[in-house]
N, C-alpha and C. Protein backbone atom coordinates (compact mmCIF):
# COMPACT_ATOMS: atom_id res chain seq x y z
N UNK A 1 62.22 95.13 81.06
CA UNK A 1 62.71 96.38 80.52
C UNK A 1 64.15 96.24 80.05
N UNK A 2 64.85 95.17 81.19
CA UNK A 2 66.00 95.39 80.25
C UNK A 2 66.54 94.81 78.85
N UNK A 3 65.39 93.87 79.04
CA UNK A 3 65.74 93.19 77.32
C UNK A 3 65.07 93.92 76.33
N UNK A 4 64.57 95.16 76.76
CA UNK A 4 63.56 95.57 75.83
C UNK A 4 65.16 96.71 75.13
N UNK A 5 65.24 97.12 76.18
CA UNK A 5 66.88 98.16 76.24
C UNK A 5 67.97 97.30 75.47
N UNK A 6 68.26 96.36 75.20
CA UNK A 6 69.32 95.82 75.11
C UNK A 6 69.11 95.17 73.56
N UNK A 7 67.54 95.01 73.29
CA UNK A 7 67.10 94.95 71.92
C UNK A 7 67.12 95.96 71.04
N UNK A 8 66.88 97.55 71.33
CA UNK A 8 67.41 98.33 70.57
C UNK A 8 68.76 98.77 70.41
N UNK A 9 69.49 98.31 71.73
CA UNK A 9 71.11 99.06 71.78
C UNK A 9 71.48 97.94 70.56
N UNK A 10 70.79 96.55 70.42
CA UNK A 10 72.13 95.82 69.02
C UNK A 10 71.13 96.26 67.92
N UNK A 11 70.31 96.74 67.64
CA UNK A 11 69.12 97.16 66.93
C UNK A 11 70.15 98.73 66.16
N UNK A 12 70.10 99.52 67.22
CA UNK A 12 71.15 100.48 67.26
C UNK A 12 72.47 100.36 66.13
N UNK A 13 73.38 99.58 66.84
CA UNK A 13 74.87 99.36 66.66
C UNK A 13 74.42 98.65 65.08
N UNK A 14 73.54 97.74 64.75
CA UNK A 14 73.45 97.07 63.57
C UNK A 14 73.23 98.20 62.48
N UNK A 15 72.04 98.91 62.76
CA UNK A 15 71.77 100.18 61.70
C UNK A 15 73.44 101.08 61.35
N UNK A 16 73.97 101.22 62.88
CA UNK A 16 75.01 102.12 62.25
C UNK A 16 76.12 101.56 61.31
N UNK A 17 76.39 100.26 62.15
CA UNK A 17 77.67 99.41 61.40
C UNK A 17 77.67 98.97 60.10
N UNK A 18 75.77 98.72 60.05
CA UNK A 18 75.52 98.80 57.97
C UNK A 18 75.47 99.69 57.37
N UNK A 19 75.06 101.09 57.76
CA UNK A 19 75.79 102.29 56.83
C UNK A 19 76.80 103.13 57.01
N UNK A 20 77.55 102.82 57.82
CA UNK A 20 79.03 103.38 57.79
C UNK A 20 80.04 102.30 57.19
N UNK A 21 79.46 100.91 57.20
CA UNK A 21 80.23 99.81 57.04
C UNK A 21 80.15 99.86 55.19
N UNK A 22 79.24 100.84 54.75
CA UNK A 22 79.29 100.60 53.35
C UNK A 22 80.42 102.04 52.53
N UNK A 23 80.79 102.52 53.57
CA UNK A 23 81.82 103.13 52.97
C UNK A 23 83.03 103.17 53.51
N UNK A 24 83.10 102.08 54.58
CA UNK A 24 84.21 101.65 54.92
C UNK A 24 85.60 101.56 54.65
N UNK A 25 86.88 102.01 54.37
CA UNK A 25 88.01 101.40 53.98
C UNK A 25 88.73 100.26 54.36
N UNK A 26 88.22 100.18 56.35
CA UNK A 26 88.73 98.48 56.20
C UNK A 26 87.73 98.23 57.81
N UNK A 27 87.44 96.73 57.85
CA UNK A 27 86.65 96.54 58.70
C UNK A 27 86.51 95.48 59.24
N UNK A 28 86.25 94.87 60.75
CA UNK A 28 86.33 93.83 61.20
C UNK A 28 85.90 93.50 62.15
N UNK A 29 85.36 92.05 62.79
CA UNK A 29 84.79 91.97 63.72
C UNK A 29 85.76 91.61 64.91
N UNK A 30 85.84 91.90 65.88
CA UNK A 30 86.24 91.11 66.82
C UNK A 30 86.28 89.58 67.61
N UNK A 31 86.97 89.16 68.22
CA UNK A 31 87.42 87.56 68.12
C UNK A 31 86.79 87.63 70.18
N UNK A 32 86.63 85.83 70.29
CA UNK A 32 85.91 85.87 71.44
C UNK A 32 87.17 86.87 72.43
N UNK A 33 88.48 86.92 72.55
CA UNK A 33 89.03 87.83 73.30
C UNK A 33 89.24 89.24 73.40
N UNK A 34 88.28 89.84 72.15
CA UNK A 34 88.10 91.26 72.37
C UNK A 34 89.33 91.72 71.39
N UNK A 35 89.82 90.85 70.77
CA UNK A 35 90.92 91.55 69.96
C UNK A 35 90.41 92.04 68.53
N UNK A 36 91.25 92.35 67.55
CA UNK A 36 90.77 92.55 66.35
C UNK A 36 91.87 93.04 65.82
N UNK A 37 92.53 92.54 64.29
CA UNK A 37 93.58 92.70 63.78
C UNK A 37 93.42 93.16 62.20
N UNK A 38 93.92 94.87 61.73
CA UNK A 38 93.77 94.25 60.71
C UNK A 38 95.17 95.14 60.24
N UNK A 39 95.66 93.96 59.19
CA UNK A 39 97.03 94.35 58.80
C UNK A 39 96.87 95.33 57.63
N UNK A 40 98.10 95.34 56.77
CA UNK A 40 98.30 95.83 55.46
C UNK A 40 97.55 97.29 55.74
N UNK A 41 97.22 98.41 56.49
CA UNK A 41 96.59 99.29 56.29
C UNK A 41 97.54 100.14 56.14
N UNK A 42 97.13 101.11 54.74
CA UNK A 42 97.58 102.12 54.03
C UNK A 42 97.92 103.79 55.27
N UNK A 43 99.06 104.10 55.56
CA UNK A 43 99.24 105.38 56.01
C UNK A 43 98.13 105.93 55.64
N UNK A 44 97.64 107.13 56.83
CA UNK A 44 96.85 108.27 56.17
C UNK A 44 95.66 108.28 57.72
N UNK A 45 95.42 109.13 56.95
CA UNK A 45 93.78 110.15 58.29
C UNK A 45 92.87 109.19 57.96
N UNK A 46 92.20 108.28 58.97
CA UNK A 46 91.31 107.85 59.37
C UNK A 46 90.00 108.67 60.23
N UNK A 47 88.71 107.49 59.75
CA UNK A 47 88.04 107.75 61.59
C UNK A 47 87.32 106.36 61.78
N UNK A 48 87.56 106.48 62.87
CA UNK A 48 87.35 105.14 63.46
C UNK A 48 85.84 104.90 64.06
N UNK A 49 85.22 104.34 63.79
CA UNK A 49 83.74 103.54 64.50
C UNK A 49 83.38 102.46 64.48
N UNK A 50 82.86 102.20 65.60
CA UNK A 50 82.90 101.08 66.50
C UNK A 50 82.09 100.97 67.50
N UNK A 51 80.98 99.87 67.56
CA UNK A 51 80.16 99.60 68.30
C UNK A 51 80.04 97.97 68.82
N UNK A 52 79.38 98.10 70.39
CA UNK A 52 79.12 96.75 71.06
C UNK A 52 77.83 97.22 71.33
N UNK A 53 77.51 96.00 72.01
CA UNK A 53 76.22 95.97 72.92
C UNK A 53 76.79 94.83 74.37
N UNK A 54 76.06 95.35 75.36
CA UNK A 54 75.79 94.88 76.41
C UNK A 54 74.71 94.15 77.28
N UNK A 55 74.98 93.46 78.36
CA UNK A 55 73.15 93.28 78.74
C UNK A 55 73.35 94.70 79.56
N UNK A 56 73.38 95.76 79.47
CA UNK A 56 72.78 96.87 79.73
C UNK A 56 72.51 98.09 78.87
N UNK A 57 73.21 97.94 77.83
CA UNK A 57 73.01 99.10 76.74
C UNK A 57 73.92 98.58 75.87
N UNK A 58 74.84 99.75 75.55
CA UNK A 58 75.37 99.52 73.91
C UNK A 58 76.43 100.49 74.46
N UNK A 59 78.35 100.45 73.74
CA UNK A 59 79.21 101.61 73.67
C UNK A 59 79.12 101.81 72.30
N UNK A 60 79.91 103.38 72.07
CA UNK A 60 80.22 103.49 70.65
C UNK A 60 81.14 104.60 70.60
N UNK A 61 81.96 103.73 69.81
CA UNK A 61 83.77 104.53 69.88
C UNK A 61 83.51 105.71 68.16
N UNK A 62 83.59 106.58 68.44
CA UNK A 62 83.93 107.72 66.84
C UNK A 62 85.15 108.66 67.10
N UNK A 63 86.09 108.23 66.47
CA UNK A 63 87.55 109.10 67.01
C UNK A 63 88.49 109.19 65.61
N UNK A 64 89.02 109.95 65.52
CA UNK A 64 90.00 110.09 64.41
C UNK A 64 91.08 109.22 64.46
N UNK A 65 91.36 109.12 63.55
CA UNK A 65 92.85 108.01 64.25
C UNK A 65 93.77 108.35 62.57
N UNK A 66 95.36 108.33 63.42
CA UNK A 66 96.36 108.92 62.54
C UNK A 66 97.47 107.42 62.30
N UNK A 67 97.15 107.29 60.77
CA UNK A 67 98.22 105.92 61.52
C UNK A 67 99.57 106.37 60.24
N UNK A 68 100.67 105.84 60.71
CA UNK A 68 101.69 106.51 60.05
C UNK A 68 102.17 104.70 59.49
N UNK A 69 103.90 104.76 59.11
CA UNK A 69 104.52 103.59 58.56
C UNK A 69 105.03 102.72 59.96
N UNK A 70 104.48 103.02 60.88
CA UNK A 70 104.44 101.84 62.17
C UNK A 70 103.69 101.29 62.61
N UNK A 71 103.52 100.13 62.93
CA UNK A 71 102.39 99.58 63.21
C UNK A 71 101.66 100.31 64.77
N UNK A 72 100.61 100.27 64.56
CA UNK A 72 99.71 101.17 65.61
C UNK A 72 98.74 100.05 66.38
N UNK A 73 99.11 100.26 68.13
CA UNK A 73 97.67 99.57 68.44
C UNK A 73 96.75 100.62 69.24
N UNK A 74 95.73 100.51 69.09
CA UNK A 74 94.02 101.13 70.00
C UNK A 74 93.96 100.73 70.89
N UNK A 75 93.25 100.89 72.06
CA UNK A 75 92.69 100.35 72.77
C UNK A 75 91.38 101.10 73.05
N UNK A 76 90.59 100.32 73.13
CA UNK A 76 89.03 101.02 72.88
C UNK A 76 88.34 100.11 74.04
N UNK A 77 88.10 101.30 75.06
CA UNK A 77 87.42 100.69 76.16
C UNK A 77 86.69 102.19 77.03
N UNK A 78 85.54 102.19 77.76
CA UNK A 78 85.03 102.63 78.39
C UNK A 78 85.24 104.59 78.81
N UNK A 79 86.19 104.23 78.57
CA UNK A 79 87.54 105.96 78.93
C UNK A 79 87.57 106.61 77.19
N UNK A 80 87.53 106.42 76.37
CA UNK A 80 87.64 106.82 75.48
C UNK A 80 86.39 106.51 74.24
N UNK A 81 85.69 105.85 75.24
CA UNK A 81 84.60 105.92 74.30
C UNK A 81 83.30 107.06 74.15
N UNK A 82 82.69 106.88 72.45
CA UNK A 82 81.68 109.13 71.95
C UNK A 82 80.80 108.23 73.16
N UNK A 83 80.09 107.29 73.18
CA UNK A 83 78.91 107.23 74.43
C UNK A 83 78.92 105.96 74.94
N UNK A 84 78.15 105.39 76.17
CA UNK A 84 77.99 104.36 76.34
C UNK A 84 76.83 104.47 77.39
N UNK A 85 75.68 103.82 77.29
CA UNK A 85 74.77 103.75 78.21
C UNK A 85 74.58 102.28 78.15
């Protein structure tokens, strides 16, 4: 059962990340340490989404994000994430 669970949670995250990823303004994967960098981004109202998978389910981050002329970091973990099962 749980690989059956863990086959739709990246099943899941793949469907969303290819059609939100097609109207994307900027986008990236993460590196084996969980980081992810992306420079040069233009001031202005964002929203942010973002998905993993687990061997138990899947998270998924949807949050507004305000970035001004300073550089801004996230942290996207468990506490601030729309769901995670």
């Amino acid at each position: 059962m749980g690989s059956l669970k863990s086959e739709l949670a990246q099943s899941l995250c793949s469907a969303g990340s290819s059609t939100i990823g097609a109207a994307a303004a900027y986008q990236g994967t993460t590196g084996f340490d969980g980081k992810l960098d992306i420079a040069d981004v233009i001031a202005g109202h964002y929203h942010l989404f973002g998905t993993t998978t687990t061997r138990a389910g899947m998270i998924v981050w949807s949050m507004p994000v305000e970035i001004g002329p300073t550089k801004k970091t996230l942290i996207l973990d468990t506490e601030n994430a729309f769901a995670a099962h």
